[in-house]
C-alpha atoms as a PDB file:
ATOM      1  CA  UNK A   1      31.660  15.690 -38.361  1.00  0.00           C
ATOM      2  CA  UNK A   2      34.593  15.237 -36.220  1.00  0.00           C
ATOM      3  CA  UNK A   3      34.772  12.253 -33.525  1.00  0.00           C
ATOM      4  CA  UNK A   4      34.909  14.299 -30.805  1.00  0.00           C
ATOM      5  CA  UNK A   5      31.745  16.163 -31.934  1.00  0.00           C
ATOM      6  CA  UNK A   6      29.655  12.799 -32.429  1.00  0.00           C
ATOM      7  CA  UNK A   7      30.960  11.564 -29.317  1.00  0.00           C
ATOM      8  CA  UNK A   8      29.841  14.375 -27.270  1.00  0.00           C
ATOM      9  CA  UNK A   9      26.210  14.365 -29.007  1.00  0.00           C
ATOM     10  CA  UNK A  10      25.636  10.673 -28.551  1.00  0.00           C
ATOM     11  CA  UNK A  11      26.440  11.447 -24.322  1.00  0.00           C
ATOM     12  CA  UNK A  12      24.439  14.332 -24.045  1.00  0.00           C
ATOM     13  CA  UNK A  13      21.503  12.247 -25.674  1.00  0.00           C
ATOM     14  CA  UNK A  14      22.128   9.424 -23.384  1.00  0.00           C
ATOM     15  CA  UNK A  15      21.975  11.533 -20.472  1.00  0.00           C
ATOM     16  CA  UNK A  16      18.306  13.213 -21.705  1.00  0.00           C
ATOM     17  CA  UNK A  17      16.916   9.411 -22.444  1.00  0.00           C
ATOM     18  CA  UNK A  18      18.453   8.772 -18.957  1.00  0.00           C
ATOM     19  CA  UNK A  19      16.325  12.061 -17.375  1.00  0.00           C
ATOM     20  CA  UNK A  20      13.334  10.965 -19.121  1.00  0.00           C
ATOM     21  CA  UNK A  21      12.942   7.682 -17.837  1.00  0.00           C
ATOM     22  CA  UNK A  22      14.060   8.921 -14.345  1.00  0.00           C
ATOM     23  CA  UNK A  23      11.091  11.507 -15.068  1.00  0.00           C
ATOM     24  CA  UNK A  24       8.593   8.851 -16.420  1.00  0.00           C
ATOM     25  CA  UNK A  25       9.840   6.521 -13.331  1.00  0.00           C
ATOM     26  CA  UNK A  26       8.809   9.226 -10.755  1.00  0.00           C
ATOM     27  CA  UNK A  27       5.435  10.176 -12.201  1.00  0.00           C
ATOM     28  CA  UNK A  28       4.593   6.288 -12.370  1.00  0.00           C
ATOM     29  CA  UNK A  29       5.616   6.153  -8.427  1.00  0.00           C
ATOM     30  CA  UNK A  30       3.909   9.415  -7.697  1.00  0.00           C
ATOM     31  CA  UNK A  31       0.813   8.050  -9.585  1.00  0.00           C
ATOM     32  CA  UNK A  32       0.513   4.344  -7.636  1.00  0.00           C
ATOM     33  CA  UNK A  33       0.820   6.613  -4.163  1.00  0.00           C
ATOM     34  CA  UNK A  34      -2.021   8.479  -5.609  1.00  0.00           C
ATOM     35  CA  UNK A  35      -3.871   5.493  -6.255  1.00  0.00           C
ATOM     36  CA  UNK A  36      -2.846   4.163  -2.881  1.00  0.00           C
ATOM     37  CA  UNK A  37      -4.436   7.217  -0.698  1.00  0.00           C
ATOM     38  CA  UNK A  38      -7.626   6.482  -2.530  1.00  0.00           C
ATOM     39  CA  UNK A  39      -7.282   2.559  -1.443  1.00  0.00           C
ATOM     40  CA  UNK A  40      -6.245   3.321   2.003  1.00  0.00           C
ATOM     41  CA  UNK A  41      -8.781   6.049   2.401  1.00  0.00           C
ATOM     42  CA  UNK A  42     -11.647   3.657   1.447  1.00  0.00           C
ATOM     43  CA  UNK A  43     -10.556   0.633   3.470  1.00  0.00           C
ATOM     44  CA  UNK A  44      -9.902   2.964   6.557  1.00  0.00           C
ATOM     45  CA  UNK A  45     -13.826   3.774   6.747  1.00  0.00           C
ATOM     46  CA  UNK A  46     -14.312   0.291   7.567  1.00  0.00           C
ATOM     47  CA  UNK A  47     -12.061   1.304  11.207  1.00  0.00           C
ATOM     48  CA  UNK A  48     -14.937   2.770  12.997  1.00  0.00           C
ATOM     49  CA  UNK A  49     -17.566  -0.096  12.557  1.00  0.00           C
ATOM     50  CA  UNK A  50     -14.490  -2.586  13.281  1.00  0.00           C
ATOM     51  CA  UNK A  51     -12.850  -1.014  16.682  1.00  0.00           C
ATOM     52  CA  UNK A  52     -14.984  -2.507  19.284  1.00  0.00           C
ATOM     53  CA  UNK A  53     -15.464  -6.027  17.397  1.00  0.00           C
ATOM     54  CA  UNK A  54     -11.711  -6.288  17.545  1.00  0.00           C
ATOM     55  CA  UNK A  55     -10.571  -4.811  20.934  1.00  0.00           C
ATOM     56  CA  UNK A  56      -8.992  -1.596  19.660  1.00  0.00           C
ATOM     57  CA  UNK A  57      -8.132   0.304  21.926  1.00  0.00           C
ATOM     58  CA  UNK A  58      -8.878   4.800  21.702  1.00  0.00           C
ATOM     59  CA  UNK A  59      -5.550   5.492  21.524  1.00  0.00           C
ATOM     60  CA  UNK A  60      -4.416   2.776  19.082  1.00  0.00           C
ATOM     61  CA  UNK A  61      -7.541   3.651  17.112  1.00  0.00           C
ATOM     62  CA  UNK A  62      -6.229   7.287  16.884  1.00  0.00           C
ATOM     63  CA  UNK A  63      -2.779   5.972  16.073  1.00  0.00           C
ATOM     64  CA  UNK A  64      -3.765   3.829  13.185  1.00  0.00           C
ATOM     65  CA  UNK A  65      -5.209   7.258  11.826  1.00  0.00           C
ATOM     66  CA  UNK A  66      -1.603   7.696  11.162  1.00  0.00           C
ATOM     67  CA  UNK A  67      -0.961   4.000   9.430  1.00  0.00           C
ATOM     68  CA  UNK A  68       1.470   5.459   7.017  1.00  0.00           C
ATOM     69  CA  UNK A  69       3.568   8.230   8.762  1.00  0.00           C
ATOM     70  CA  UNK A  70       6.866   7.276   9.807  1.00  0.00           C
ATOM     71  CA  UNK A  71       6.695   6.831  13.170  1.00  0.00           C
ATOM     72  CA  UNK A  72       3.613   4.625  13.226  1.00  0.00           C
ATOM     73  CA  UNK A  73       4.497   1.577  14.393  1.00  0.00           C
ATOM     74  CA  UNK A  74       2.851  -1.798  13.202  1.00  0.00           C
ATOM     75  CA  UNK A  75       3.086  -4.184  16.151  1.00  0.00           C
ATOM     76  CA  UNK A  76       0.109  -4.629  18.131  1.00  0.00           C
ATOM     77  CA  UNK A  77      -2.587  -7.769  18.225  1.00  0.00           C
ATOM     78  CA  UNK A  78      -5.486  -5.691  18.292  1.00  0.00           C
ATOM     79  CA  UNK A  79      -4.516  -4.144  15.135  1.00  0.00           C
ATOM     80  CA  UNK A  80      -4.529  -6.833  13.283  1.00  0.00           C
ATOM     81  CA  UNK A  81      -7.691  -8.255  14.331  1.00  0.00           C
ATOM     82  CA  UNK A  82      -9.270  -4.382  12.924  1.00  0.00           C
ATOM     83  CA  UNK A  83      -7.272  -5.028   9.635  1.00  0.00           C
ATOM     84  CA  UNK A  84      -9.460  -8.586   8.976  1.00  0.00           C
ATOM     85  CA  UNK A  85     -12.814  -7.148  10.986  1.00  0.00           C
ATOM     86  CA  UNK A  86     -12.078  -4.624   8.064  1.00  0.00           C
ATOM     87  CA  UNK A  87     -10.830  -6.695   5.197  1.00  0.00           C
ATOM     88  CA  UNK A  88     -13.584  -9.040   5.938  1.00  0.00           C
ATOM     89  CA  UNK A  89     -16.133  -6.293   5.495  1.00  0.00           C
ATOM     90  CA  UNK A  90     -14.634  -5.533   2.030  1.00  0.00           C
ATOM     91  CA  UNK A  91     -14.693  -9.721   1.443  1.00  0.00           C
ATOM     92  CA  UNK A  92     -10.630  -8.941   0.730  1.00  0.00           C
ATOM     93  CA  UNK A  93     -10.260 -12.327   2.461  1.00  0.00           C
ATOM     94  CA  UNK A  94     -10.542 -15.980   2.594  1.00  0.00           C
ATOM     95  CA  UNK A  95     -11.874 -18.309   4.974  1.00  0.00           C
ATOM     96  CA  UNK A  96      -8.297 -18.971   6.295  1.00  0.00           C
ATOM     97  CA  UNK A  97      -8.139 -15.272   6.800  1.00  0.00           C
ATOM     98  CA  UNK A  98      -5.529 -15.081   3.615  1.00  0.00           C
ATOM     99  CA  UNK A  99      -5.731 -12.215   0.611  1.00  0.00           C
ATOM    100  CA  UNK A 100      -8.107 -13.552  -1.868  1.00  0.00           C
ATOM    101  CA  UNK A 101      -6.022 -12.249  -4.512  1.00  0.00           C
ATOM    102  CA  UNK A 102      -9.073 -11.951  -7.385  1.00  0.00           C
ATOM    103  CA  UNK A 103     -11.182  -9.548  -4.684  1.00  0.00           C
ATOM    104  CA  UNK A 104      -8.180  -7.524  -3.650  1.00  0.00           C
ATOM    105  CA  UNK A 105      -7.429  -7.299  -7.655  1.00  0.00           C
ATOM    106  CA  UNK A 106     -11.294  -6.408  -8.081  1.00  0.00           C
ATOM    107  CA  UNK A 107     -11.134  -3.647  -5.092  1.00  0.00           C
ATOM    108  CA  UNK A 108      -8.513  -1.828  -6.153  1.00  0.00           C
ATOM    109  CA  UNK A 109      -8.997  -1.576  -9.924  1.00  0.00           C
ATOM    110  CA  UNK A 110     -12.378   0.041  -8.517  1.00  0.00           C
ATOM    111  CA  UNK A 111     -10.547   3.193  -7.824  1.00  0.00           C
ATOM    112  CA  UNK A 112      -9.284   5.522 -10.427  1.00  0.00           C
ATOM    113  CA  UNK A 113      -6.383   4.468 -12.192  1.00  0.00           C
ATOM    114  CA  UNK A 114      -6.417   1.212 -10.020  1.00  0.00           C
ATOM    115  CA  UNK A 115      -5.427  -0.635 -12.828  1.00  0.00           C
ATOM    116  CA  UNK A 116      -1.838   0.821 -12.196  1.00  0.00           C
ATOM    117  CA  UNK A 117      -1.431  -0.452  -9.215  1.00  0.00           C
ATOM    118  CA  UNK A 118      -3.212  -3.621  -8.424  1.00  0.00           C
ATOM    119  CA  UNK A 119      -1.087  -6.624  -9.336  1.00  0.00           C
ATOM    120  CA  UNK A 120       1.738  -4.859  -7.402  1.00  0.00           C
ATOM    121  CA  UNK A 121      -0.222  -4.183  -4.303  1.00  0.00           C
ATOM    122  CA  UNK A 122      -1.337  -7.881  -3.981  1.00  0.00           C
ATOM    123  CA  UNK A 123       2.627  -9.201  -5.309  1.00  0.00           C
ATOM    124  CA  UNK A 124       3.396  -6.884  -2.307  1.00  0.00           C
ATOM    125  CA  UNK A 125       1.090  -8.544   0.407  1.00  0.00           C
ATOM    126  CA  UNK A 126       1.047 -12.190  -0.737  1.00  0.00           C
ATOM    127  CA  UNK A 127       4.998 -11.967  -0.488  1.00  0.00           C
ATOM    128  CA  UNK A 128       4.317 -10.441   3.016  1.00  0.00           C
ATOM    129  CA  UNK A 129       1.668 -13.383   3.767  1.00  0.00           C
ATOM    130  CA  UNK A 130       4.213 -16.109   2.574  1.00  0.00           C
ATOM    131  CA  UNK A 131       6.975 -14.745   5.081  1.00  0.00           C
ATOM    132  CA  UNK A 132       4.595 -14.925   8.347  1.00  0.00           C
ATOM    133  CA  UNK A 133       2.389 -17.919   6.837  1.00  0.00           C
ATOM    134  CA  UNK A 134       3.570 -20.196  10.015  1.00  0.00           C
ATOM    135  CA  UNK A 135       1.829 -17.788  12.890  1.00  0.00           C
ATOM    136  CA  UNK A 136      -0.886 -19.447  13.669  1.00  0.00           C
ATOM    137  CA  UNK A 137      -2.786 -16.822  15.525  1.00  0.00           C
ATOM    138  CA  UNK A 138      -4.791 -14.486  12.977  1.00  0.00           C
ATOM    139  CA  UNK A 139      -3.991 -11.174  14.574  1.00  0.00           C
ATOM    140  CA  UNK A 140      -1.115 -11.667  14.957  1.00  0.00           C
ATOM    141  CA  UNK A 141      -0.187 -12.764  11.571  1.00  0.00           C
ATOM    142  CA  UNK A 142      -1.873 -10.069  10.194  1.00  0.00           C
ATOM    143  CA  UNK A 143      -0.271  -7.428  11.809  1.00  0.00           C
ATOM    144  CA  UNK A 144       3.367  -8.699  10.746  1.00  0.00           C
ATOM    145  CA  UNK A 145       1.582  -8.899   6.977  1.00  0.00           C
ATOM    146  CA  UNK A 146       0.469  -5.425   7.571  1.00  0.00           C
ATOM    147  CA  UNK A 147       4.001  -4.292   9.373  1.00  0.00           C
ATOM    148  CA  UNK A 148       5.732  -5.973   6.387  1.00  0.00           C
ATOM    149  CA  UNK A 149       3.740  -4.380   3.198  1.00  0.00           C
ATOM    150  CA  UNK A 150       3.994  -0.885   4.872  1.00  0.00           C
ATOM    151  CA  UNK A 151       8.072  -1.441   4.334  1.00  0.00           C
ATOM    152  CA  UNK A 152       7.844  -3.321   1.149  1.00  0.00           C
ATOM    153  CA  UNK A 153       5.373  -0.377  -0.241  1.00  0.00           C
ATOM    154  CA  UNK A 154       7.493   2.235   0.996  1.00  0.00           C
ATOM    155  CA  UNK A 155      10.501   0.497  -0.514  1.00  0.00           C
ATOM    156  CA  UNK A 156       8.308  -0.272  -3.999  1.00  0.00           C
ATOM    157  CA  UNK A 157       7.539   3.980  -3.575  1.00  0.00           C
ATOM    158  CA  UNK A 158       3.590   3.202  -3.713  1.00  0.00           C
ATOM    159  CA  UNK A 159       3.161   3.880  -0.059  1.00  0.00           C
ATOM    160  CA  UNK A 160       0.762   7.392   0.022  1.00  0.00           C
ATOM    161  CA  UNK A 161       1.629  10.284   2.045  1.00  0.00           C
ATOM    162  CA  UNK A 162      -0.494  10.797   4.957  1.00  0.00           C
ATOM    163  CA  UNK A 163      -1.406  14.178   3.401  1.00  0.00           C
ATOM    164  CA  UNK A 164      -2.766  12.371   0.543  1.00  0.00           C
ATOM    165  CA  UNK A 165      -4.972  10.242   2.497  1.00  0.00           C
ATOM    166  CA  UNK A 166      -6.384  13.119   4.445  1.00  0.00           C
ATOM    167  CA  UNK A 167      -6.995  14.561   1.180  1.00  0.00           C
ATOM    168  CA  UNK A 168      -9.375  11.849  -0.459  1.00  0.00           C
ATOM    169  CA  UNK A 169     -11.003  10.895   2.914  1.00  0.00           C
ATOM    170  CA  UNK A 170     -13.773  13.089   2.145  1.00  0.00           C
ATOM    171  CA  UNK A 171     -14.643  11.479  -1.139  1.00  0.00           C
ATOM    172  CA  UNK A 172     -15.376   8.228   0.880  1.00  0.00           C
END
């Protein structure tokens, strides 16, 4: 076989390896935002029973509805205090109002294919946790943690579509 004719056969089997991991890469990202609507769909049922314990307001409570869409925007107090009222429910937390990294593990290798994405959901928020670790106020620390792993999971591709969400809710 001539050089030119190996040389041509070893690129065009490069490039198929090279579409098949790029393939394999985009069903495992698909897959974690899968398992990600299922997680956020679950810990969002917690909102209801948490909006008046934590000062959310109607209109922020309709908003955060819309926690992953684009032009949501992560920024206010009350919001955070719903996140722990609602992490706390799920006991997702410790008494210093940090992850407790063995229950978040636990909660989200309870939904199918979990497994997948559990060690880099709580890499993902204990990296966000570490960055805002000096705010002393809860709330407020927990909605830059919360502002912070939206962009890191978007980022990491494991952040669900809101579509997604909206079509597990029911199942929860």
């Amino acid at each position: 076989m001539s050089e030119p004719l190996v040389v041509g056969k070893v690129l065009k089997m490069k490039c198929v390896l090279a579409l098949l991991m790029v393939a394999v890469v985009c069903q495992m990202a698909a897959g974690t935002a899968e398992v990600m609507s299922h997680v956020a769909a679950h810990f969002g049922k917690a909102l209801n029973e948490c909006r008046e314990e934590s000062g959310l307001s109607p209109n922020i409570l309709e908003e955060f509805h819309h926690f992953w869409s684009e032009d949501f925007e992560v920024v206010h107090r009350e919001l955070g205090c719903a996140l722990i009222c609602m992490s706390n429910k799920l006991t997702l937390l410790q008494d210093d109002v940090r992850m407790h990294h063995l229950n978040m593990h636990d909660y989200v290798k309870s939904f199918p294919k979990g497994d997948v994405l559990s060690a880099k959901l709580v890499e993902l928020i204990h990296n966000c946790e570490k960055q805002y670790n000096e705010i002393p106020d809860d709330c407020d620390r927990v909605v830059k943690v919360a502002a912070c792993f939206k962009d890191d999971a978007k980022k990491a591709g494991i952040a669900p579509e809101v579509a997604m969400i909206e079509a597990v809710l029911e199942q929860y």
